[in-house]
C-alpha atoms as a PDB file:
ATOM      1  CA  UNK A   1      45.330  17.932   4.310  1.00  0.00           C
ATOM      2  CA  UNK A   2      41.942  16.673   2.136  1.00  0.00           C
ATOM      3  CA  UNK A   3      42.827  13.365   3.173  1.00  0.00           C
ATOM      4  CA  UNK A   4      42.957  13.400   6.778  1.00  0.00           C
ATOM      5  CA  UNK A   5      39.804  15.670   6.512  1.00  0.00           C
ATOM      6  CA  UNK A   6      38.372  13.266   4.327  1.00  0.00           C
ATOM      7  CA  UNK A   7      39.123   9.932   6.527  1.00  0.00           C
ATOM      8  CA  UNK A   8      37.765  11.910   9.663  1.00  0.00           C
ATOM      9  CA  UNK A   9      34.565  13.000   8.305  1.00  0.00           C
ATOM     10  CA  UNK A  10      33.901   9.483   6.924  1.00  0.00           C
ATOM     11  CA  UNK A  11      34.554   8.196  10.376  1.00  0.00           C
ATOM     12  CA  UNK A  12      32.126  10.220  12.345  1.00  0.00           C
ATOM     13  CA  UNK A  13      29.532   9.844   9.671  1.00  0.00           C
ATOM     14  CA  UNK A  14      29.865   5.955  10.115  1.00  0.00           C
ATOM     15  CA  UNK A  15      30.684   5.388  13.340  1.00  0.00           C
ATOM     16  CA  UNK A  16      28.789   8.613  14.705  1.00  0.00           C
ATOM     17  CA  UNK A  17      27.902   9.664  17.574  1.00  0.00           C
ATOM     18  CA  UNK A  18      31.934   9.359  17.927  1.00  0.00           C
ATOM     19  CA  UNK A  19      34.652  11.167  20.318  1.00  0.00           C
ATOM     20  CA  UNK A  20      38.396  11.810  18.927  1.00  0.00           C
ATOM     21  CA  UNK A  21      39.789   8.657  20.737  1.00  0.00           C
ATOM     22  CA  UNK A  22      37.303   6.292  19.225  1.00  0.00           C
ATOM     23  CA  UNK A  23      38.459   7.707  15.486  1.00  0.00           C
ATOM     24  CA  UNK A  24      41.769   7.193  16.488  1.00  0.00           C
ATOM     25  CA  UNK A  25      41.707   3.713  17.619  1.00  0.00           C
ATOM     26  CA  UNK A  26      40.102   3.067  14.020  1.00  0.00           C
ATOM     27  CA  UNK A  27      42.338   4.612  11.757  1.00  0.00           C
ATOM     28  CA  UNK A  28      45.608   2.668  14.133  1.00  0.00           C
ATOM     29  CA  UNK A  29      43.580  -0.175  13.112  1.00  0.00           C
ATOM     30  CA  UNK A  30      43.709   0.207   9.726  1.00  0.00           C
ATOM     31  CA  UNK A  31      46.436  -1.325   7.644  1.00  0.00           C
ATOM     32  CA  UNK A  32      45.799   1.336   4.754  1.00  0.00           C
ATOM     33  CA  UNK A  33      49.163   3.077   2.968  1.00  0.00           C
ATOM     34  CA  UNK A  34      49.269   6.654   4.447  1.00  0.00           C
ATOM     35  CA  UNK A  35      46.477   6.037   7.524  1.00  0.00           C
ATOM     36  CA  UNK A  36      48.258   4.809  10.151  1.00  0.00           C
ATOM     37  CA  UNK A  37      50.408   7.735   9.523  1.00  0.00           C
ATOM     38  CA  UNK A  38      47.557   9.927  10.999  1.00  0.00           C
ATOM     39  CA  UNK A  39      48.787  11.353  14.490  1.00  0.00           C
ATOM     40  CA  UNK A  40      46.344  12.004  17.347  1.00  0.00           C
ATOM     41  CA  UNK A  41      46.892  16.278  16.758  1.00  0.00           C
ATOM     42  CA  UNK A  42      46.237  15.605  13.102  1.00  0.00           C
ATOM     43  CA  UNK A  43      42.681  14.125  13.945  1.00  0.00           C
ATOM     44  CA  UNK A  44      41.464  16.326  17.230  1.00  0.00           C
ATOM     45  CA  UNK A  45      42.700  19.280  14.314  1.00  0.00           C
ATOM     46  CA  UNK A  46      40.314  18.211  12.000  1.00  0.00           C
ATOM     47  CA  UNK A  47      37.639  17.114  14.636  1.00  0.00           C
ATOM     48  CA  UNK A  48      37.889  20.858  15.188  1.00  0.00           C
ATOM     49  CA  UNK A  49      38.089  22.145  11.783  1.00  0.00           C
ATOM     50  CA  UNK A  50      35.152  20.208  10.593  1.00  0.00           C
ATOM     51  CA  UNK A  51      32.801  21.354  13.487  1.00  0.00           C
ATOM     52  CA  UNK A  52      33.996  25.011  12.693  1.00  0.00           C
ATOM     53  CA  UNK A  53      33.184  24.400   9.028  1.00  0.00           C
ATOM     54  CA  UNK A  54      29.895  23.027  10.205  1.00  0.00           C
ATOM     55  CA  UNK A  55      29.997  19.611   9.035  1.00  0.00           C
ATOM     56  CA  UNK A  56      30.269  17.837  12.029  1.00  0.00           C
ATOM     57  CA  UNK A  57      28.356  18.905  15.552  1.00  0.00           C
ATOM     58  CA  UNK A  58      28.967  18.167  19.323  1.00  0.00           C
ATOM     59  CA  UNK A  59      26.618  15.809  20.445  1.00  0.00           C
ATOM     60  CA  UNK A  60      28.088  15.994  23.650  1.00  0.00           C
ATOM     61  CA  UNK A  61      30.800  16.647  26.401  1.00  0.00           C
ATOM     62  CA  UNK A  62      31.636  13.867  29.127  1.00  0.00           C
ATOM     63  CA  UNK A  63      34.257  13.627  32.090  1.00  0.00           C
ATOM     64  CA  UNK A  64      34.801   9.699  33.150  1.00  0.00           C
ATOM     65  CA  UNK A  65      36.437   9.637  36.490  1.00  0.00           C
ATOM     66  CA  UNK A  66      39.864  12.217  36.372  1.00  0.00           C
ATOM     67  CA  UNK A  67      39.956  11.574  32.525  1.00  0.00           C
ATOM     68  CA  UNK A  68      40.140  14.648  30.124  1.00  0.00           C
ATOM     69  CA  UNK A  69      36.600  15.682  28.799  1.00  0.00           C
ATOM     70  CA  UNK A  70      35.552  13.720  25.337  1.00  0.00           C
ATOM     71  CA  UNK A  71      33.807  15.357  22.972  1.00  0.00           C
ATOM     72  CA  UNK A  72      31.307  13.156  20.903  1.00  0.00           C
ATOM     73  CA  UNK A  73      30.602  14.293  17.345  1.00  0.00           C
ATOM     74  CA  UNK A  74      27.967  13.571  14.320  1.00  0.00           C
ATOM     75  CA  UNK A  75      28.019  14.489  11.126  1.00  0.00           C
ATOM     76  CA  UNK A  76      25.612  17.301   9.928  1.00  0.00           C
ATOM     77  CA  UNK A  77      23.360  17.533   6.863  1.00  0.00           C
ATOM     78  CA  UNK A  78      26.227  19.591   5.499  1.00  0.00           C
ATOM     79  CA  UNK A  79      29.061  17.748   6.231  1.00  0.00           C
ATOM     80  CA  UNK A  80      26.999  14.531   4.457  1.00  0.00           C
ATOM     81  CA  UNK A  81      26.903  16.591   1.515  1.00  0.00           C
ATOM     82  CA  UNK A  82      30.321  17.390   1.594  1.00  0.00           C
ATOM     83  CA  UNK A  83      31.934  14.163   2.132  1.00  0.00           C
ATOM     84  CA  UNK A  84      29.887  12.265  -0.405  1.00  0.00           C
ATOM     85  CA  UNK A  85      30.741  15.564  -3.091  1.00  0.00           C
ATOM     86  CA  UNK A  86      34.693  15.235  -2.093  1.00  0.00           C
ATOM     87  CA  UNK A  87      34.839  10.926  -1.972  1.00  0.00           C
ATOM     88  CA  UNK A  88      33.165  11.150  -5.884  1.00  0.00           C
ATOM     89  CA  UNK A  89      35.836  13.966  -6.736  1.00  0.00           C
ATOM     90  CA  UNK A  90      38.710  12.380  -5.545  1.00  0.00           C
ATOM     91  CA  UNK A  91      37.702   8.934  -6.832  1.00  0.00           C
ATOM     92  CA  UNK A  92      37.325  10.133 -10.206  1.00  0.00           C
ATOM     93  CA  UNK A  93      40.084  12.443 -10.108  1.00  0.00           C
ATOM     94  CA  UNK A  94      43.053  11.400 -11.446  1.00  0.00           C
ATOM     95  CA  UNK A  95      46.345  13.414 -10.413  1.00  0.00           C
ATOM     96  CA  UNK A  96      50.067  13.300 -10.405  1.00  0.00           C
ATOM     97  CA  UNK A  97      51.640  12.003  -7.679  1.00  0.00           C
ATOM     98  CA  UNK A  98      53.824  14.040  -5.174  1.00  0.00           C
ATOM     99  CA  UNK A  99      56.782  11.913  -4.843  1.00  0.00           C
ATOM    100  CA  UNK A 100      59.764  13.157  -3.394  1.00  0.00           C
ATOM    101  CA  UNK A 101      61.676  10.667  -5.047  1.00  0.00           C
ATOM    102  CA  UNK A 102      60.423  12.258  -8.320  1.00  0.00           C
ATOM    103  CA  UNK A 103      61.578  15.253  -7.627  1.00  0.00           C
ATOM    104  CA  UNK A 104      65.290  14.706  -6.200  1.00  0.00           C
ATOM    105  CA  UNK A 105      66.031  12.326  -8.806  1.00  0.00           C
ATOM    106  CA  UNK A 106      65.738  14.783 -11.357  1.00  0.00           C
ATOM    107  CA  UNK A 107      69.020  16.043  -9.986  1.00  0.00           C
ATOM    108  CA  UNK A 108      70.730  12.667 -10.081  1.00  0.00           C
ATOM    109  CA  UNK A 109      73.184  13.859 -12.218  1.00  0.00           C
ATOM    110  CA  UNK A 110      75.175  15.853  -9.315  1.00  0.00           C
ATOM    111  CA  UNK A 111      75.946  11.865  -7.713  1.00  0.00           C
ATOM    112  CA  UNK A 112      78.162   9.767  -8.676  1.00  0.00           C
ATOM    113  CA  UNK A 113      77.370   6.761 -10.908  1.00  0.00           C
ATOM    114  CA  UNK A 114      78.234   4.772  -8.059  1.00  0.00           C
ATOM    115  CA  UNK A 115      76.212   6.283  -5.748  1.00  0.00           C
ATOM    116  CA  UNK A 116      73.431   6.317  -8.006  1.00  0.00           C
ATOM    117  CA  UNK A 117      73.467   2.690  -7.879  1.00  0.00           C
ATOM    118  CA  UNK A 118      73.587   2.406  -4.301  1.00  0.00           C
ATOM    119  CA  UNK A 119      70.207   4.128  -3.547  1.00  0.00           C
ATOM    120  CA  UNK A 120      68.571   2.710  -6.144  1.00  0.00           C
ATOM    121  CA  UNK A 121      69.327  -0.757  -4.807  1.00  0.00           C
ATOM    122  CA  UNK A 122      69.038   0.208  -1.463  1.00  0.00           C
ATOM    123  CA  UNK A 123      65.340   1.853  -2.568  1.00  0.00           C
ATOM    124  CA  UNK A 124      64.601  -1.738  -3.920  1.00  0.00           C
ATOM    125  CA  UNK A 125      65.561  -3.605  -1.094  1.00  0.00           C
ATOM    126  CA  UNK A 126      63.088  -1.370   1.486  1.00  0.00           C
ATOM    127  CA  UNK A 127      60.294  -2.113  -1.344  1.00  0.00           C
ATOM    128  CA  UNK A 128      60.277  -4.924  -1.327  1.00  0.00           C
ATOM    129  CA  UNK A 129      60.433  -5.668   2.250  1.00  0.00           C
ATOM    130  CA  UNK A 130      57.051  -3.168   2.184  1.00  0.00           C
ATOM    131  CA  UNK A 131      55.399  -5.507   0.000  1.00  0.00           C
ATOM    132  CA  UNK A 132      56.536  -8.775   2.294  1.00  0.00           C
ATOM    133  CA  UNK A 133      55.151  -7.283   5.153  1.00  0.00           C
ATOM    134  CA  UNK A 134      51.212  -6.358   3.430  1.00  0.00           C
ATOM    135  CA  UNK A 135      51.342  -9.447   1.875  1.00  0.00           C
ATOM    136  CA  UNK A 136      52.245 -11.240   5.462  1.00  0.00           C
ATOM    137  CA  UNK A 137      48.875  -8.745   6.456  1.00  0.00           C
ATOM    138  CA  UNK A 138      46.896 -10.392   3.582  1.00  0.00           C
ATOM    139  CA  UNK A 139      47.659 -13.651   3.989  1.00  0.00           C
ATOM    140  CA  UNK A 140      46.954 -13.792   7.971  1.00  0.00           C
ATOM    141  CA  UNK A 141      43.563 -11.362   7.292  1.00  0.00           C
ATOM    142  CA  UNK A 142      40.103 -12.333   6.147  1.00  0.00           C
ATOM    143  CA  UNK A 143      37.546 -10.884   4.237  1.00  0.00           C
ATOM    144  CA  UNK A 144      34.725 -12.199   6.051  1.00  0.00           C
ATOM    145  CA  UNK A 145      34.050 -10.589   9.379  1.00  0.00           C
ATOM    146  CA  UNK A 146      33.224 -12.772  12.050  1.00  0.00           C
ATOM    147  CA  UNK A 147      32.142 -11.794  15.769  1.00  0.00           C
ATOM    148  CA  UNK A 148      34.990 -11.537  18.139  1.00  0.00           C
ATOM    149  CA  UNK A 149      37.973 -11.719  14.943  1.00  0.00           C
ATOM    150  CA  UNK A 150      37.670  -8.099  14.422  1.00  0.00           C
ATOM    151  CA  UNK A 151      41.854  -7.814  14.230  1.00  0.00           C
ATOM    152  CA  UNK A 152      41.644 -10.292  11.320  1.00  0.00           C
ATOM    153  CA  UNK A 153      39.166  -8.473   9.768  1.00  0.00           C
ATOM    154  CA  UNK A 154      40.027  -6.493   6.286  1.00  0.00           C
ATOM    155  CA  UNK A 155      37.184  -6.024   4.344  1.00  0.00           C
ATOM    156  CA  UNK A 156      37.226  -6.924   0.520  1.00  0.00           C
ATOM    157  CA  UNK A 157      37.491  -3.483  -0.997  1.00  0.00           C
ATOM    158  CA  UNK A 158      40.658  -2.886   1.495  1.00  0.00           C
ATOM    159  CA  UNK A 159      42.499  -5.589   0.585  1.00  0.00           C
ATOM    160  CA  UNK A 160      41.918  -5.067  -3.214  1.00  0.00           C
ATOM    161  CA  UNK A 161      43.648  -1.462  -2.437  1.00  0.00           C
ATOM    162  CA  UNK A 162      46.435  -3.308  -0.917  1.00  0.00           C
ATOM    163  CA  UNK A 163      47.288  -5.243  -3.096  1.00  0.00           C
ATOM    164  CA  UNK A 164      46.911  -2.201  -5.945  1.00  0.00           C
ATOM    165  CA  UNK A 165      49.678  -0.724  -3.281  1.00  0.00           C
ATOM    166  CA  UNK A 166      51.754  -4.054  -4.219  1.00  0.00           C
ATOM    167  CA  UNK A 167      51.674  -3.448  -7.469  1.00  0.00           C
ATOM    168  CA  UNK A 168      52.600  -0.251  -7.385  1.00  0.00           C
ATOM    169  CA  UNK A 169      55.737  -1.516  -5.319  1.00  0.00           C
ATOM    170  CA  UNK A 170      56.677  -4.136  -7.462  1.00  0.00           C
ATOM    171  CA  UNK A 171      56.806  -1.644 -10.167  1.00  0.00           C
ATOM    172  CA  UNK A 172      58.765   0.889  -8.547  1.00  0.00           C
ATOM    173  CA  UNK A 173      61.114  -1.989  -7.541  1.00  0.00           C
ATOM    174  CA  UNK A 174      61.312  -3.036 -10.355  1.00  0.00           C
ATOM    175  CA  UNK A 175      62.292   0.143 -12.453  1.00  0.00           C
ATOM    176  CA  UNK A 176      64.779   1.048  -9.604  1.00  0.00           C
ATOM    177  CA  UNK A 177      66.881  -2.171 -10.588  1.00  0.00           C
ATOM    178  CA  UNK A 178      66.375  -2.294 -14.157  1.00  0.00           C
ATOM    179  CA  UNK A 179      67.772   1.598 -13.782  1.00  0.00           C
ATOM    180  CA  UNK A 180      71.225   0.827 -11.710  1.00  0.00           C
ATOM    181  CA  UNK A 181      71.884  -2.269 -13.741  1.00  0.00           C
ATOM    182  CA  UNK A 182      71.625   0.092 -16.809  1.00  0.00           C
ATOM    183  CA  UNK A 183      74.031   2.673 -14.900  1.00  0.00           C
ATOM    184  CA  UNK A 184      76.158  -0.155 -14.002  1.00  0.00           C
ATOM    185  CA  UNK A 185      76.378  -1.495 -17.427  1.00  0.00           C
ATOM    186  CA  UNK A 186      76.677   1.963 -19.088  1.00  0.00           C
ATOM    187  CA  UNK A 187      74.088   1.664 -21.441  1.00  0.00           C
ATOM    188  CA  UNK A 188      72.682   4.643 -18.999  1.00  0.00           C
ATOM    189  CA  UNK A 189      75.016   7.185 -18.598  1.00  0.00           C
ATOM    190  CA  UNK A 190      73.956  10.308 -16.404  1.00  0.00           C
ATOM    191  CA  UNK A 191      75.351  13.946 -17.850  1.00  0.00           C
ATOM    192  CA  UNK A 192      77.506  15.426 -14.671  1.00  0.00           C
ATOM    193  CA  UNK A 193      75.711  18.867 -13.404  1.00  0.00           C
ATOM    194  CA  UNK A 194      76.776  21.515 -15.627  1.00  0.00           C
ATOM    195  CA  UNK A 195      79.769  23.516 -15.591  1.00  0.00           C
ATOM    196  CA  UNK A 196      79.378  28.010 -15.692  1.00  0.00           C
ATOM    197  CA  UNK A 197      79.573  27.391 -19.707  1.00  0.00           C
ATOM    198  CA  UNK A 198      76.742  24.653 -20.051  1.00  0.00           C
ATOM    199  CA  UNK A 199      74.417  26.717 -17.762  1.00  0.00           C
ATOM    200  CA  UNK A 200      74.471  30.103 -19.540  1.00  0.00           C
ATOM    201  CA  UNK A 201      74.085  28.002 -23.119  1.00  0.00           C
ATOM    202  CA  UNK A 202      71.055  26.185 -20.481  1.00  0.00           C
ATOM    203  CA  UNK A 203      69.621  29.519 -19.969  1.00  0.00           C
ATOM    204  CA  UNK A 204      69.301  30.195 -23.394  1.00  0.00           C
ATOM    205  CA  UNK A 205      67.635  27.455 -24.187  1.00  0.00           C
ATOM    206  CA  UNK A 206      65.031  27.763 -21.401  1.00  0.00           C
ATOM    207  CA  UNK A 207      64.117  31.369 -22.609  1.00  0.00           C
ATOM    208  CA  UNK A 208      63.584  30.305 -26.295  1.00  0.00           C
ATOM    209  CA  UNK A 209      59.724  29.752 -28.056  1.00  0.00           C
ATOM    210  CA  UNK A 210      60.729  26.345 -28.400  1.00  0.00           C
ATOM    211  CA  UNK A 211      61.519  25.456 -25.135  1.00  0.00           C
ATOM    212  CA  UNK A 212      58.255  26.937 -23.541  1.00  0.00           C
ATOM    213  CA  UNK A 213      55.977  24.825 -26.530  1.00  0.00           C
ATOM    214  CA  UNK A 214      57.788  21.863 -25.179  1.00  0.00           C
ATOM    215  CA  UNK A 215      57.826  22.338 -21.774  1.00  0.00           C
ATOM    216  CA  UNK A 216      53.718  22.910 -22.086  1.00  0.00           C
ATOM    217  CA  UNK A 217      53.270  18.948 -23.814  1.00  0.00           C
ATOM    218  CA  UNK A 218      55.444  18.072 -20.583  1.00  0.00           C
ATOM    219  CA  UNK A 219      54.013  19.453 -18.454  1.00  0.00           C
ATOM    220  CA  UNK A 220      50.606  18.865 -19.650  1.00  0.00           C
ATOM    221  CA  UNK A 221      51.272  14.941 -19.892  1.00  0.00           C
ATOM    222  CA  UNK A 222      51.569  14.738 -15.769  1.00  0.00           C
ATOM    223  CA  UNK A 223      48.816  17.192 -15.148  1.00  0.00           C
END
């Protein structure tokens, strides 16, 4: 995954000469959506990958005591090149988002109203119990490092993406309720999946000009 590679080959470029354990203690410490979802195999995979690509290269190879062997790592004149070409790309880039929740809600029509409702609110509810807990982070973090507070530390730039995550949060939240009361009120009501009949006239539909023409602006609008 870009990411991972991406977060990995920062690492080693900042905190370089670096071994795998010393990356991983980092990103655990890191209170960024989607990093401390990193495993241990992910990183030592990339580690790996990157020194195969030739952006990263073993400084060296140490035993302490009955411990496994670490392997230290540095970023390479390649890799630099690489990782400040990819962290301009992706910044700039602007993409749609795989959500799974996207994509299975575009069958909600094969629930029930009722059950529509339900995991909507229930979606809410974990939300917003996401955002309580990084704004607990934000308010009991500094951005001012000071020696010896480095577990209060978040730097400035961090917390500004945390509290874009928030946002983000509040306005899925915030759709998801406005969408069951709508359900619940019936000024939203959800076709049922369609029967043999529907699906044939469906098919139809899908294979005329018209269909295609539209299906390109659609398609086009989430690229």
């Amino acid at each position: 995954m870009w990411s991972t590679r991406l977060i990995v080959l920062g690492l080693v470029r900042w905190l370089g000469p670096v071994h795998g354990y010393l990356v991983r203690r980092e990103i655990d410490s890191w209170r960024m959506p989607g990093a401390s979802e990193i495993g241990a195999g992910s990183i030592y995979h990339a580690l790996k990958r990157l020194a195969a690509d030739g952006l990263i290269e073993v400084v060296a190879t140490e035993s302490v005591d009955d411990r496994p062997a670490r392997t230290t790592y540095r970023i390479t004149t390649v890799g630099e090149a690489d990782f400040q070409r990819t962290l301009r790309e992706k910044l700039w880039e602007v993409t749609a988002s795989d959500d799974p929740f996207h994509t299975a809600w575009s069958f909600a029509q094969v629930l029930t109203p009722a059950e529509n409702i339900a995991l909507l609110r229930q979606r809410t509810e974990v939300l917003y119990q996401r955002i309580e807990a990084v704004t607990m982070i934000l308010a009991a973090t500094t951005p001012d490092f000071e020696e010896g507070a480095e577990a209060s530390f978040v730097p400035a730039h961090a917390r500004a993406l945390l509290k874009r995550q928030t946002d983000l949060w509040n306005a899925d939240a915030a759709w998801c309720e406005d969408v069951a009361a709508r359900i619940e009120s019936g000024d939203l009501v959800i076709d049922p999946a369609p029967d043999a009949e529907a699906s044939a006239h469906w098919r139809e539909a899908i294979r005329s000009e018209r269909f295609a023409q539209e299906s390109a602006i659609w398609h086009a609008a989430f690229e």
